[in-house]
Protein backbone atom coordinates (compact mmCIF):
# COMPACT_ATOMS: atom_id res chain seq x y z
CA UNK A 1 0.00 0.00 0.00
CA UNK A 2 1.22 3.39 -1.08
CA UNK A 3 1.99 6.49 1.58
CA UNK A 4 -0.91 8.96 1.17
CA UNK A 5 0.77 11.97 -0.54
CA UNK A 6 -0.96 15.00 1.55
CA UNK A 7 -1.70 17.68 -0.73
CA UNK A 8 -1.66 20.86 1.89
CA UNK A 9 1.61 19.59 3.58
CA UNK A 10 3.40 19.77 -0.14
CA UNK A 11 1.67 22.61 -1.53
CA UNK A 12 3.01 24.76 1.97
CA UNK A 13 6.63 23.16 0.67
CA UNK A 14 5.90 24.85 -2.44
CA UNK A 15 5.30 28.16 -0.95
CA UNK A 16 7.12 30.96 -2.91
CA UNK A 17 8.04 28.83 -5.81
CA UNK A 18 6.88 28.81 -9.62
CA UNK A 19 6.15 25.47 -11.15
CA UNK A 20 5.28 25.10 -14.69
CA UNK A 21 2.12 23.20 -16.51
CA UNK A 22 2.77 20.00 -18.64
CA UNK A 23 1.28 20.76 -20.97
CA UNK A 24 2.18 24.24 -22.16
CA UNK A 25 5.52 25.16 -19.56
CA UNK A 26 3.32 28.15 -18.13
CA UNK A 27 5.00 28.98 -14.74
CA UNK A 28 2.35 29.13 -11.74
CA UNK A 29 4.15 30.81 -8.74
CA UNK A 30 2.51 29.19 -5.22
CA UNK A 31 1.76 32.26 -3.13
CA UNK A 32 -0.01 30.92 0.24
CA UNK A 33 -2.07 27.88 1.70
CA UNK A 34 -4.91 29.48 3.31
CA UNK A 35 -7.73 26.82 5.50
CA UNK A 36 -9.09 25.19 2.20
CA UNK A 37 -7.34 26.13 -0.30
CA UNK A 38 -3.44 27.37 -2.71
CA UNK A 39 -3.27 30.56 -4.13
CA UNK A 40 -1.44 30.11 -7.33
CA UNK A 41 -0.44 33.03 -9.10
CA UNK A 42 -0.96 32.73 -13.17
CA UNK A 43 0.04 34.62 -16.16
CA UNK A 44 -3.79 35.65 -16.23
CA UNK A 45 -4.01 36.17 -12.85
CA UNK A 46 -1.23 37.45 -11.24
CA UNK A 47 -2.79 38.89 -7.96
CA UNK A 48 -3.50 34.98 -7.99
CA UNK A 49 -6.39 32.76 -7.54
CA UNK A 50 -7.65 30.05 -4.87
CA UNK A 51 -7.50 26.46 -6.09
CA UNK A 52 -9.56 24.16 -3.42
CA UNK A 53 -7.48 22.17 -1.46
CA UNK A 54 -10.17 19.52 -1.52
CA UNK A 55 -10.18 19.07 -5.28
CA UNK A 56 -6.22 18.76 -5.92
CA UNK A 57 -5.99 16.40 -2.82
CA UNK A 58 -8.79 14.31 -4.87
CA UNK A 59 -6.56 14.23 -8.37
CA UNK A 60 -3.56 13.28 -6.70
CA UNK A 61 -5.17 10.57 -4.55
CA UNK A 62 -6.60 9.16 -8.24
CA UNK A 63 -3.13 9.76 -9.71
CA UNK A 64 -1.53 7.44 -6.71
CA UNK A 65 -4.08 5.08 -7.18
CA UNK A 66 -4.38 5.04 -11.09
CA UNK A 67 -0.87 5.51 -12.04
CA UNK A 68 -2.24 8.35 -13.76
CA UNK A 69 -5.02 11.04 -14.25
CA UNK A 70 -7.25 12.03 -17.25
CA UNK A 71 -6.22 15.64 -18.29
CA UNK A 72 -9.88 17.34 -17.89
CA UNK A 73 -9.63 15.97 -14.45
CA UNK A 74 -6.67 17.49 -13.39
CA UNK A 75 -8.12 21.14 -15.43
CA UNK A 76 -10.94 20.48 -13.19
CA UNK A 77 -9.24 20.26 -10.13
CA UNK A 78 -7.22 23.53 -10.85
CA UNK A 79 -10.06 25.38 -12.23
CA UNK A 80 -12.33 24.92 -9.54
């Protein structure tokens, strides 16, 4: 059985850093971990905007147990 991978604990190790998309290399800068949910700062919103904490703990707990993730699922859980 795998270790749960806790998505609040990891995103607050991300704090302050930029991380890029797959898909297209945008660069999303982490700004804060508030009670339920990242900031994420974005070329279209650089002030930044919440993601729900509940939704990208849900996608990476399918990606642990899938091996992988559907891409409109993992839009979804960054979109709100």
């Amino acid at each position: 059985m795998r270790k749960r991978i806790d998505a609040r604990q990891h995103l607050e190790s991300l704090v302050g850093k930029t991380i890029y998309t797959l898909s297209r290399q945008r660069p999303n800068r982490i700004l804060r971990v508030t009670e339920d949910a990242v900031v994420v700062a974005t070329q279209k919103s650089p002030g930044g905007m919440p993601v729900q904490l509940g939704r990208i703990q849900n996608a990476i707990d399918r990606l642990v147990r899938d091996g992988e993730i559907e891409p409109v699922l993992l839009t979804d859980a960054v979109s709100g």
